[in-house]
N, C-alpha and C. Protein backbone atom coordinates (compact mmCIF):
# COMPACT_ATOMS: atom_id res chain seq x y z
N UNK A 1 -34.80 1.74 66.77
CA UNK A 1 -33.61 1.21 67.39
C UNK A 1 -32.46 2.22 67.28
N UNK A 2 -32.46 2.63 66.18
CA UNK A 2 -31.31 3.92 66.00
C UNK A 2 -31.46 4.70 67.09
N UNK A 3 -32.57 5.38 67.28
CA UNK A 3 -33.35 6.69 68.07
C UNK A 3 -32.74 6.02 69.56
N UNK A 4 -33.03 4.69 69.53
CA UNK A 4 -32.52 4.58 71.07
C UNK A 4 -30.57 4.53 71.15
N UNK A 5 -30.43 3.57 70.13
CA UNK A 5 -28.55 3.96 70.50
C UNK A 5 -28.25 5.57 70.28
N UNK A 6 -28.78 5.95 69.76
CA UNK A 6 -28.86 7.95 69.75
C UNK A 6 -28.26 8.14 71.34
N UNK A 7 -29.68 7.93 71.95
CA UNK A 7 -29.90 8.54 73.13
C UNK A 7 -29.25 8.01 74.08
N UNK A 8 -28.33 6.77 74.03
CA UNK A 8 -28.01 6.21 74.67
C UNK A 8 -26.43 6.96 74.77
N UNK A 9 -25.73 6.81 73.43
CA UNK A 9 -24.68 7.53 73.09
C UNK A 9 -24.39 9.47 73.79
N UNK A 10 -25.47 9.54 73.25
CA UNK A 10 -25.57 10.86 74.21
C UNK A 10 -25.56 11.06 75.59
N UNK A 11 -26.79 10.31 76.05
CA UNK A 11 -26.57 10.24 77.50
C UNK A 11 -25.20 10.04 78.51
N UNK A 12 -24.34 9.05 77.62
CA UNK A 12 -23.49 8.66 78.31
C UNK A 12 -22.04 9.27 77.83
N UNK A 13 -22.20 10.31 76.92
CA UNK A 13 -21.32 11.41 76.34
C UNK A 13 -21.54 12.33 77.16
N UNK A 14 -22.56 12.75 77.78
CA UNK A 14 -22.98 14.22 78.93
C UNK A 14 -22.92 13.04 79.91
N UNK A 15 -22.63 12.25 80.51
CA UNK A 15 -22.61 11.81 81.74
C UNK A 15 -20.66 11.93 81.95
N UNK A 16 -20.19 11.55 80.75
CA UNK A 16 -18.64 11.58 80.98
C UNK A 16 -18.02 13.03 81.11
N UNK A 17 -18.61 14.09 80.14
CA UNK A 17 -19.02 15.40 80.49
C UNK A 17 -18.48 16.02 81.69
N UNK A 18 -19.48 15.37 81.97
CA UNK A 18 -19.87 16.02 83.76
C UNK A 18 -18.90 15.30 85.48
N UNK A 19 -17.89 14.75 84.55
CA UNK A 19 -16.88 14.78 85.34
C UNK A 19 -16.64 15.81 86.55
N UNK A 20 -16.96 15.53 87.84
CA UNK A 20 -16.74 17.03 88.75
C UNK A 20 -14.79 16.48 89.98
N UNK A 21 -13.80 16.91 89.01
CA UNK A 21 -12.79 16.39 89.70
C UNK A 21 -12.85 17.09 90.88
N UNK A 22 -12.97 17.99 91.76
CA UNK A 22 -13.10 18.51 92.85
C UNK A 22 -13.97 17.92 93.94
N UNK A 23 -14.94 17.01 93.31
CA UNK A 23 -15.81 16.07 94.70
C UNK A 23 -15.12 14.68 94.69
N UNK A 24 -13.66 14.91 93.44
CA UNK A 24 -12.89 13.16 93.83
C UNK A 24 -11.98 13.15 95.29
N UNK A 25 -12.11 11.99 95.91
CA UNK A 25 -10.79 11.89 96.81
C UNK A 25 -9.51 11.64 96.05
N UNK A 26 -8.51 11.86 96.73
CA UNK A 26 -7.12 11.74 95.57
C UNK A 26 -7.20 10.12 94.98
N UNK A 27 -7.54 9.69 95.83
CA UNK A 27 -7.80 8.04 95.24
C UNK A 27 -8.51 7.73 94.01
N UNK A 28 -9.74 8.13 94.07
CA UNK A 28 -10.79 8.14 92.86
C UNK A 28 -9.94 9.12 91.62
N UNK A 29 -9.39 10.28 92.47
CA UNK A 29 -8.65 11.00 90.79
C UNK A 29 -7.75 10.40 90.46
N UNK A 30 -6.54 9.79 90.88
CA UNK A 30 -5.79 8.77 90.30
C UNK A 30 -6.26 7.53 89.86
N UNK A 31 -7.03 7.20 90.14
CA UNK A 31 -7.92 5.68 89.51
C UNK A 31 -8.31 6.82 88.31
N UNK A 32 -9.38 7.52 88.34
CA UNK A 32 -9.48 8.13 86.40
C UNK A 32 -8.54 8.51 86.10
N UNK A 33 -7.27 8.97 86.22
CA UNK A 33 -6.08 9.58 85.79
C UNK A 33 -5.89 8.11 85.09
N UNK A 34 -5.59 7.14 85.85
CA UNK A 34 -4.59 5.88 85.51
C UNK A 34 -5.72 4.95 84.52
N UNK A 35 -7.13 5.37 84.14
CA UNK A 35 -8.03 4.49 83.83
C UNK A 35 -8.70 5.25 82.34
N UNK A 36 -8.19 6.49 82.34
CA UNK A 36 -8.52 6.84 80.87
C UNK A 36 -7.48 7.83 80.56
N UNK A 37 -7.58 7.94 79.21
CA UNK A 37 -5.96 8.61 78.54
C UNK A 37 -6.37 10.36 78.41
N UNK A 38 -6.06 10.52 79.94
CA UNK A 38 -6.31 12.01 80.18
C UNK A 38 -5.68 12.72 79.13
N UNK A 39 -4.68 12.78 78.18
CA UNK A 39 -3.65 13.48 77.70
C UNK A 39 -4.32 14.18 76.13
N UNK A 40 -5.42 13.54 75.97
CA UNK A 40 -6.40 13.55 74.68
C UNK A 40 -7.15 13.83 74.76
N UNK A 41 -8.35 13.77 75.99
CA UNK A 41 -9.77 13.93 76.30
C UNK A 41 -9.87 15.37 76.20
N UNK A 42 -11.05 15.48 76.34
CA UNK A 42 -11.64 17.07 76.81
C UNK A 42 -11.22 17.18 78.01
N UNK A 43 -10.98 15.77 78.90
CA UNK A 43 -10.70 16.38 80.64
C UNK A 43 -9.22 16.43 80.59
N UNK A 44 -8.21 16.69 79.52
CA UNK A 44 -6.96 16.30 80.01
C UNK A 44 -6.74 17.98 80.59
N UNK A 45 -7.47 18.94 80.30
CA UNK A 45 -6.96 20.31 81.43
C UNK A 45 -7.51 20.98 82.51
N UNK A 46 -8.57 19.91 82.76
CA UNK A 46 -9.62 20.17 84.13
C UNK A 46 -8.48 19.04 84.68
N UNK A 47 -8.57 17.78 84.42
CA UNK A 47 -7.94 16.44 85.38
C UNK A 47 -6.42 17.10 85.72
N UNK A 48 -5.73 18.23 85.18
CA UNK A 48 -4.32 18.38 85.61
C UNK A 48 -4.40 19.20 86.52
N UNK A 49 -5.53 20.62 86.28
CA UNK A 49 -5.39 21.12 87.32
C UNK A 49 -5.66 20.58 88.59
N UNK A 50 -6.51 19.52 88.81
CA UNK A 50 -6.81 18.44 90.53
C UNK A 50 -5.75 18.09 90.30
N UNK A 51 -4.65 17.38 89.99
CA UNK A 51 -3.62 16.54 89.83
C UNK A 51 -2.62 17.78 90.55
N UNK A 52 -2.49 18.52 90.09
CA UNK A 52 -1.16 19.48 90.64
C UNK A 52 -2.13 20.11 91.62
N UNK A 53 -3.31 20.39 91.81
CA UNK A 53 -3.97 20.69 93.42
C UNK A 53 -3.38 19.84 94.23
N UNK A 54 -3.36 18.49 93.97
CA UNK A 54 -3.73 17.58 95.09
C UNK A 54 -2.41 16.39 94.96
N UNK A 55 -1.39 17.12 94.44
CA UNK A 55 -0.19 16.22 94.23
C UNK A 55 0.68 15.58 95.31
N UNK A 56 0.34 16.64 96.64
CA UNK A 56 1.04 15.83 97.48
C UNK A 56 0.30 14.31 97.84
N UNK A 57 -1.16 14.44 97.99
CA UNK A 57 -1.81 13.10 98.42
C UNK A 57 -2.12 12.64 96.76
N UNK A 58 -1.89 12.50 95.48
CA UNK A 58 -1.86 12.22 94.67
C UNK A 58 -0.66 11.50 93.88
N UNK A 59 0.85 11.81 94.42
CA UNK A 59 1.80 11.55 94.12
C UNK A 59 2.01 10.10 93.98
N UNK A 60 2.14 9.68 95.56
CA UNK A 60 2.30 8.18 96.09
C UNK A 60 1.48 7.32 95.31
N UNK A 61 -0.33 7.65 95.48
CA UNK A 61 -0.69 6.73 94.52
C UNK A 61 -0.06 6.28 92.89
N UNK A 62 -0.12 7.52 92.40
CA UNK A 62 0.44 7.07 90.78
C UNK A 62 2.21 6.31 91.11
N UNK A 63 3.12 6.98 91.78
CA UNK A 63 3.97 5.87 92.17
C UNK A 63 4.04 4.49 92.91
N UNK A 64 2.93 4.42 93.59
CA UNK A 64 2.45 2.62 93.88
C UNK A 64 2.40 1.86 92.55
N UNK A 65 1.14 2.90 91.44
CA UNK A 65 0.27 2.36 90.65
C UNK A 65 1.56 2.11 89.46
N UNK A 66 2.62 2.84 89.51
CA UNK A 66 3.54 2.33 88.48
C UNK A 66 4.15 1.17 88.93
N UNK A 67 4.64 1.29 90.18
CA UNK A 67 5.23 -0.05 90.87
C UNK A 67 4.35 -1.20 90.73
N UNK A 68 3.35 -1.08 91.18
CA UNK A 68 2.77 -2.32 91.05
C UNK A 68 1.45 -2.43 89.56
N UNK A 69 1.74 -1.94 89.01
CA UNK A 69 0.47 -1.74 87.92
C UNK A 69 -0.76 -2.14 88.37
N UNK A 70 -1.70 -2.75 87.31
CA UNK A 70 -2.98 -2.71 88.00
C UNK A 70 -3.67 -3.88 88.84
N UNK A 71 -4.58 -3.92 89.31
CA UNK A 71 -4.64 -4.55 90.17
C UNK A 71 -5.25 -5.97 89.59
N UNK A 72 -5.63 -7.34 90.68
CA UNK A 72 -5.82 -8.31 89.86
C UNK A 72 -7.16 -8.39 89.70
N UNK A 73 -8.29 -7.63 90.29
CA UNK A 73 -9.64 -7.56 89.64
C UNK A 73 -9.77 -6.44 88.04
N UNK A 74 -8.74 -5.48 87.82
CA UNK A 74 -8.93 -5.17 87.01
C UNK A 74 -8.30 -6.00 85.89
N UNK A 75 -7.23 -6.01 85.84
CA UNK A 75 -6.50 -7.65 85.09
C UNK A 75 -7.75 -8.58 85.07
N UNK A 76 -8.53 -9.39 85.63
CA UNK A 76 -9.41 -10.42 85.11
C UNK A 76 -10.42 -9.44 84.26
N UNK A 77 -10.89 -8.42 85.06
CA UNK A 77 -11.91 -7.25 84.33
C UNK A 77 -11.15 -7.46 82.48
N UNK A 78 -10.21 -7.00 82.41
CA UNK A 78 -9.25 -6.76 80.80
C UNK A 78 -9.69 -8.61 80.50
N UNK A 79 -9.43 -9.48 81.48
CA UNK A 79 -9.46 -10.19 80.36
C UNK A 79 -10.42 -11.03 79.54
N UNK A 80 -11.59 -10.79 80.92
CA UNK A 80 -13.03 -10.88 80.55
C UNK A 80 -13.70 -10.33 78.83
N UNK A 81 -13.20 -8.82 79.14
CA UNK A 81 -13.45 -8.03 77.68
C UNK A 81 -12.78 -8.59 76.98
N UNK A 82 -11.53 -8.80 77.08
CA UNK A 82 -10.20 -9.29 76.05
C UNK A 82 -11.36 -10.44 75.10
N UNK A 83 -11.55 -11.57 75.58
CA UNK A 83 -11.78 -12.80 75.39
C UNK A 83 -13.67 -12.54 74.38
N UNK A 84 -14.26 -11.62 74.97
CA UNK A 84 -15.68 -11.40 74.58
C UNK A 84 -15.02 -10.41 72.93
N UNK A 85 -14.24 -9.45 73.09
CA UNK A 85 -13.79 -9.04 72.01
C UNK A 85 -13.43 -9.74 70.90
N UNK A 86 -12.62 -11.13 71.43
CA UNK A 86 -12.01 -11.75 70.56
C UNK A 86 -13.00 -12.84 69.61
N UNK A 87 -14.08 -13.07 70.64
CA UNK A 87 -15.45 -13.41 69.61
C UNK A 87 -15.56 -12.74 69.05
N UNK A 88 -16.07 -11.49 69.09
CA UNK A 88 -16.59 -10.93 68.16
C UNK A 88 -15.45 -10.24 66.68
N UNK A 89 -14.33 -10.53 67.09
CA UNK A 89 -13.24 -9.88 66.08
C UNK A 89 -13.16 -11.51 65.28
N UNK A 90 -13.41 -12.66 65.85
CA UNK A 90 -13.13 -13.76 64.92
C UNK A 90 -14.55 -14.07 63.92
N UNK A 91 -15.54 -13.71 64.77
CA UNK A 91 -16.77 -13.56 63.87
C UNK A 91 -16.61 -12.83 62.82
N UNK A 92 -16.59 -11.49 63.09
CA UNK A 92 -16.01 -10.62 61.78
C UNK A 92 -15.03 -11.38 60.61
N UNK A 93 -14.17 -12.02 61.17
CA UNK A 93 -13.42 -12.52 60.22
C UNK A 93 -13.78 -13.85 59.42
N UNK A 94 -14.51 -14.60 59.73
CA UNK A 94 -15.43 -15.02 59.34
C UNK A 94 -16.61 -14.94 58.27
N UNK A 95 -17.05 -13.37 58.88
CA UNK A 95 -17.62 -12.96 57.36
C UNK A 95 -17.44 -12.96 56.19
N UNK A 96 -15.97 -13.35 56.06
CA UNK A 96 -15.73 -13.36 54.25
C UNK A 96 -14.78 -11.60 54.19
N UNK A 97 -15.37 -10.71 54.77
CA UNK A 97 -15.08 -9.14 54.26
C UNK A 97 -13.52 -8.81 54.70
N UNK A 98 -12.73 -8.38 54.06
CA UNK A 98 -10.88 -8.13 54.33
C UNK A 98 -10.64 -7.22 54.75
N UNK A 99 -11.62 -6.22 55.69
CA UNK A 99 -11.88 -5.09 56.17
C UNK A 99 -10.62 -4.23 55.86
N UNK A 100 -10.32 -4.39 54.44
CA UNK A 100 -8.79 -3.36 54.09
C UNK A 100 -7.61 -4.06 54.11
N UNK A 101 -7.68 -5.48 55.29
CA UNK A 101 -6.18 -5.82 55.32
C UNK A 101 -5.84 -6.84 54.41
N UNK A 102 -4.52 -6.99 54.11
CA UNK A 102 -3.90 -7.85 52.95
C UNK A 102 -4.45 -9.66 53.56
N UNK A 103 -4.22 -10.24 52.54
CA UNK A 103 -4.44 -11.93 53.04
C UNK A 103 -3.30 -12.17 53.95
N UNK A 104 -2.09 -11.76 54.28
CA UNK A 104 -1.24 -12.19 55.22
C UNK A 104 -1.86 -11.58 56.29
N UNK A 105 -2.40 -10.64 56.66
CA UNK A 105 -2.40 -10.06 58.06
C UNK A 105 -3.76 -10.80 58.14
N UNK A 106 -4.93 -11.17 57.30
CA UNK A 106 -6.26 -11.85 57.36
C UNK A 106 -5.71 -13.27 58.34
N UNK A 107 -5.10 -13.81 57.56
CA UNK A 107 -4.45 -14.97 58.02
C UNK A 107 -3.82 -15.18 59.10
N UNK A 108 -3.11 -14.20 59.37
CA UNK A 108 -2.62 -13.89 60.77
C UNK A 108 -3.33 -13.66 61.78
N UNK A 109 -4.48 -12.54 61.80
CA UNK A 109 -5.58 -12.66 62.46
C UNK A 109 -6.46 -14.00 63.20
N UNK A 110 -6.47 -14.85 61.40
CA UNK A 110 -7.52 -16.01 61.81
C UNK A 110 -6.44 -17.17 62.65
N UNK A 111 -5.38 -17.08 62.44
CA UNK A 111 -4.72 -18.30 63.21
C UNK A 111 -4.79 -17.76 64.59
N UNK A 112 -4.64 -16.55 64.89
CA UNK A 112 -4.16 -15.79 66.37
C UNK A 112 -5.13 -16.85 67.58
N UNK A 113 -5.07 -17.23 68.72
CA UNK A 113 -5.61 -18.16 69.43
C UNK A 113 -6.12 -17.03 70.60
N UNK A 114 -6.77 -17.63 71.35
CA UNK A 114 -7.85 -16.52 72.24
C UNK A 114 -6.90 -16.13 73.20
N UNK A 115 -5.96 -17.29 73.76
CA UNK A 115 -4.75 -17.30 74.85
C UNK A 115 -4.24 -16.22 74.76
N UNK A 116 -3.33 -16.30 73.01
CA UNK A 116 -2.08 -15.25 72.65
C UNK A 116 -3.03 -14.00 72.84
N UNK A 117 -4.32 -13.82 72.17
CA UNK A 117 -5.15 -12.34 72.22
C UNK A 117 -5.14 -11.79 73.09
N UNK A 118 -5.70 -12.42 74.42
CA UNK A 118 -5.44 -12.06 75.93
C UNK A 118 -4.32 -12.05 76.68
N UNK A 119 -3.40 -12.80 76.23
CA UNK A 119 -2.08 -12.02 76.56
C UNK A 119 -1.67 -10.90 76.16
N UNK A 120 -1.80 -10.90 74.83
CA UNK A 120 -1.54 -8.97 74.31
C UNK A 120 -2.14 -8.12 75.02
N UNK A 121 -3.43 -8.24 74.90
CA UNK A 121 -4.32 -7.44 75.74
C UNK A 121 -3.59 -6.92 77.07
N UNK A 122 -3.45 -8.02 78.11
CA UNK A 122 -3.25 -8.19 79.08
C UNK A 122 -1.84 -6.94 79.14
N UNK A 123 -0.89 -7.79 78.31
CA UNK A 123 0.56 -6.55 78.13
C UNK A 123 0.10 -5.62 78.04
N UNK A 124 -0.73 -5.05 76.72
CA UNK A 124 -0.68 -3.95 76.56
C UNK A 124 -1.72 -2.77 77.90
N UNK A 125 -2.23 -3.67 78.83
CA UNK A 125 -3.11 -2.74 79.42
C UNK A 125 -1.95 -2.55 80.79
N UNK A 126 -1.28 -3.57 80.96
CA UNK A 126 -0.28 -3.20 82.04
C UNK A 126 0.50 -1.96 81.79
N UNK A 127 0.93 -1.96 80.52
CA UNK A 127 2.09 -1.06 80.03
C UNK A 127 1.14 -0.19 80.05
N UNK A 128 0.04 0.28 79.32
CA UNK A 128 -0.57 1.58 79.16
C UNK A 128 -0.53 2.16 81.06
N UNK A 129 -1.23 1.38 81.71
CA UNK A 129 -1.20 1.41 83.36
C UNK A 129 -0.22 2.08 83.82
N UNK A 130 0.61 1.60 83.33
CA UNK A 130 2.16 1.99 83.79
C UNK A 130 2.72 3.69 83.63
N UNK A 131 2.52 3.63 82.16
CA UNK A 131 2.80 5.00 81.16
C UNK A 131 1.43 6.07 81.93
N UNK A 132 0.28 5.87 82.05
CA UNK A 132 -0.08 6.57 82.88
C UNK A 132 0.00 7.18 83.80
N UNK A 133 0.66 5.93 84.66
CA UNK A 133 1.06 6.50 86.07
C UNK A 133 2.48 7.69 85.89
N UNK A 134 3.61 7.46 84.74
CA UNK A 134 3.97 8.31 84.95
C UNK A 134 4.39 9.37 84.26
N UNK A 135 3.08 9.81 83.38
CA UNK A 135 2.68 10.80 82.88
C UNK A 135 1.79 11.92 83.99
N UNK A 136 1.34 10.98 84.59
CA UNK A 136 0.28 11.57 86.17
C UNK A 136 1.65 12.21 86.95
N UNK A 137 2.25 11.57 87.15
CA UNK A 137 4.09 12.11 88.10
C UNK A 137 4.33 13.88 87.18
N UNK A 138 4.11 13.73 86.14
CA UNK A 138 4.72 14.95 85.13
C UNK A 138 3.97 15.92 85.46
N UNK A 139 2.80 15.12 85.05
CA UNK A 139 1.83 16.45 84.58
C UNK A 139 1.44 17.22 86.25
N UNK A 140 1.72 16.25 87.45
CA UNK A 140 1.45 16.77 88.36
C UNK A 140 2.68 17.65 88.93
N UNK A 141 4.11 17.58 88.61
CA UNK A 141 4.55 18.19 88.74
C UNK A 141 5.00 18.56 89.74
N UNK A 142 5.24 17.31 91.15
CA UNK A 142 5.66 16.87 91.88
C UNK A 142 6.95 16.54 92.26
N UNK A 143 7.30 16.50 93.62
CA UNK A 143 8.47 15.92 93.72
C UNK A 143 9.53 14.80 92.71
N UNK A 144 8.79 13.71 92.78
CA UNK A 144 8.59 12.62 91.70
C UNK A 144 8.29 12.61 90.07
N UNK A 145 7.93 13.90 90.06
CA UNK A 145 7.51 14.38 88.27
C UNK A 145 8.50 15.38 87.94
C-alpha cells in the first residue's frame, strides 16, 4: 500500500512538473495563476514569464477575477471539500490526541459547527482569489500592475 501512495505521489508531482505555460490560452493561464499560489511554487518564474508575455490578453481577466472573485461552481467546489474536511478534522479530534494544541483551542475546535467551518473556508478562498488576482496585475506588469 505504501509502494502504491509512493507512486501515486510521484506521478502526480511530475505531472504538476510538467506544466507547459506556452500551450495555455490566456484564460487557462489566469485560471492557474488565480488557482495556485504561483509566488512559492517551482512555477512562480516560468508562470511570470507567460503572464508578462501575454499581459495584454491576460490583464482584464485577473481584473474581472478580482472584481468578481470566484465563480459559483468553484465556491460550491470549496465548499464541498470545506465540509468533507471538516469530517475528517472532527474525527481527529475525537481521537483523544491534542495534536500540540492547548485544551482552549481543543475546545474551540470541538464546538466550531460545520456552517461556521465553511464559512471560513468560503472567506478565506474568496480573499486568497482576490490577492491573487492582484498579485497576477504586478507580477505582470501591466497597465493595471
Amino acid at each position: 500500500m505504501k509502494y502504491l501512495l509512493c507512486i501515486a505521489f510521484l506521478s502526480a508531482a511530475s505531472l504538476h512538473a510538467q506544466v507547459d505555460f506556452g500551450q495555455m490560452s490566456p484564460n487557462e493561464l489566469a485560471q492557474y495563476w488565480l488557482t495556485n499560489d504561483c509566488g512559492v511554487t517551482d512555477d512562480g518564474p516560468a508562470i511570470n514569464q507567460f503572464l508578462v508575455a501575454q499581459v495584454e490578453a491576460v490583464e482584464p481577466l485577473l481584473i474581472r477575477a478580482y472584481q468578481d472573485g470566484p465563480g459559483v461552481d468553484q465556491i460550491r467546489q470549496l465548499e464541498e471539500q470545506a465540509r468533507m474536511n471538516f469530517s475528517v478534522i472532527q474525527k481527529a479530534l475525537e481521537s483523544g490526541n491534542d495534536f500540540g494544541l492547548s485544551k482552549e483551542d481543543l475546545e474551540l475546535a470541538r464546538q466550531q459547527t460545520v456552517d461556521e467551518y465553511v464559512k471560513a473556508e468560503r472567506e478565506k478562498f474568496i480573499l486568497g482569489y482576490r490577492s491573487q488576482a492582484l498579485l497576477g496585475l504586478a507580477a505582470g506588469g501591466g497597465e493595471a500592475g
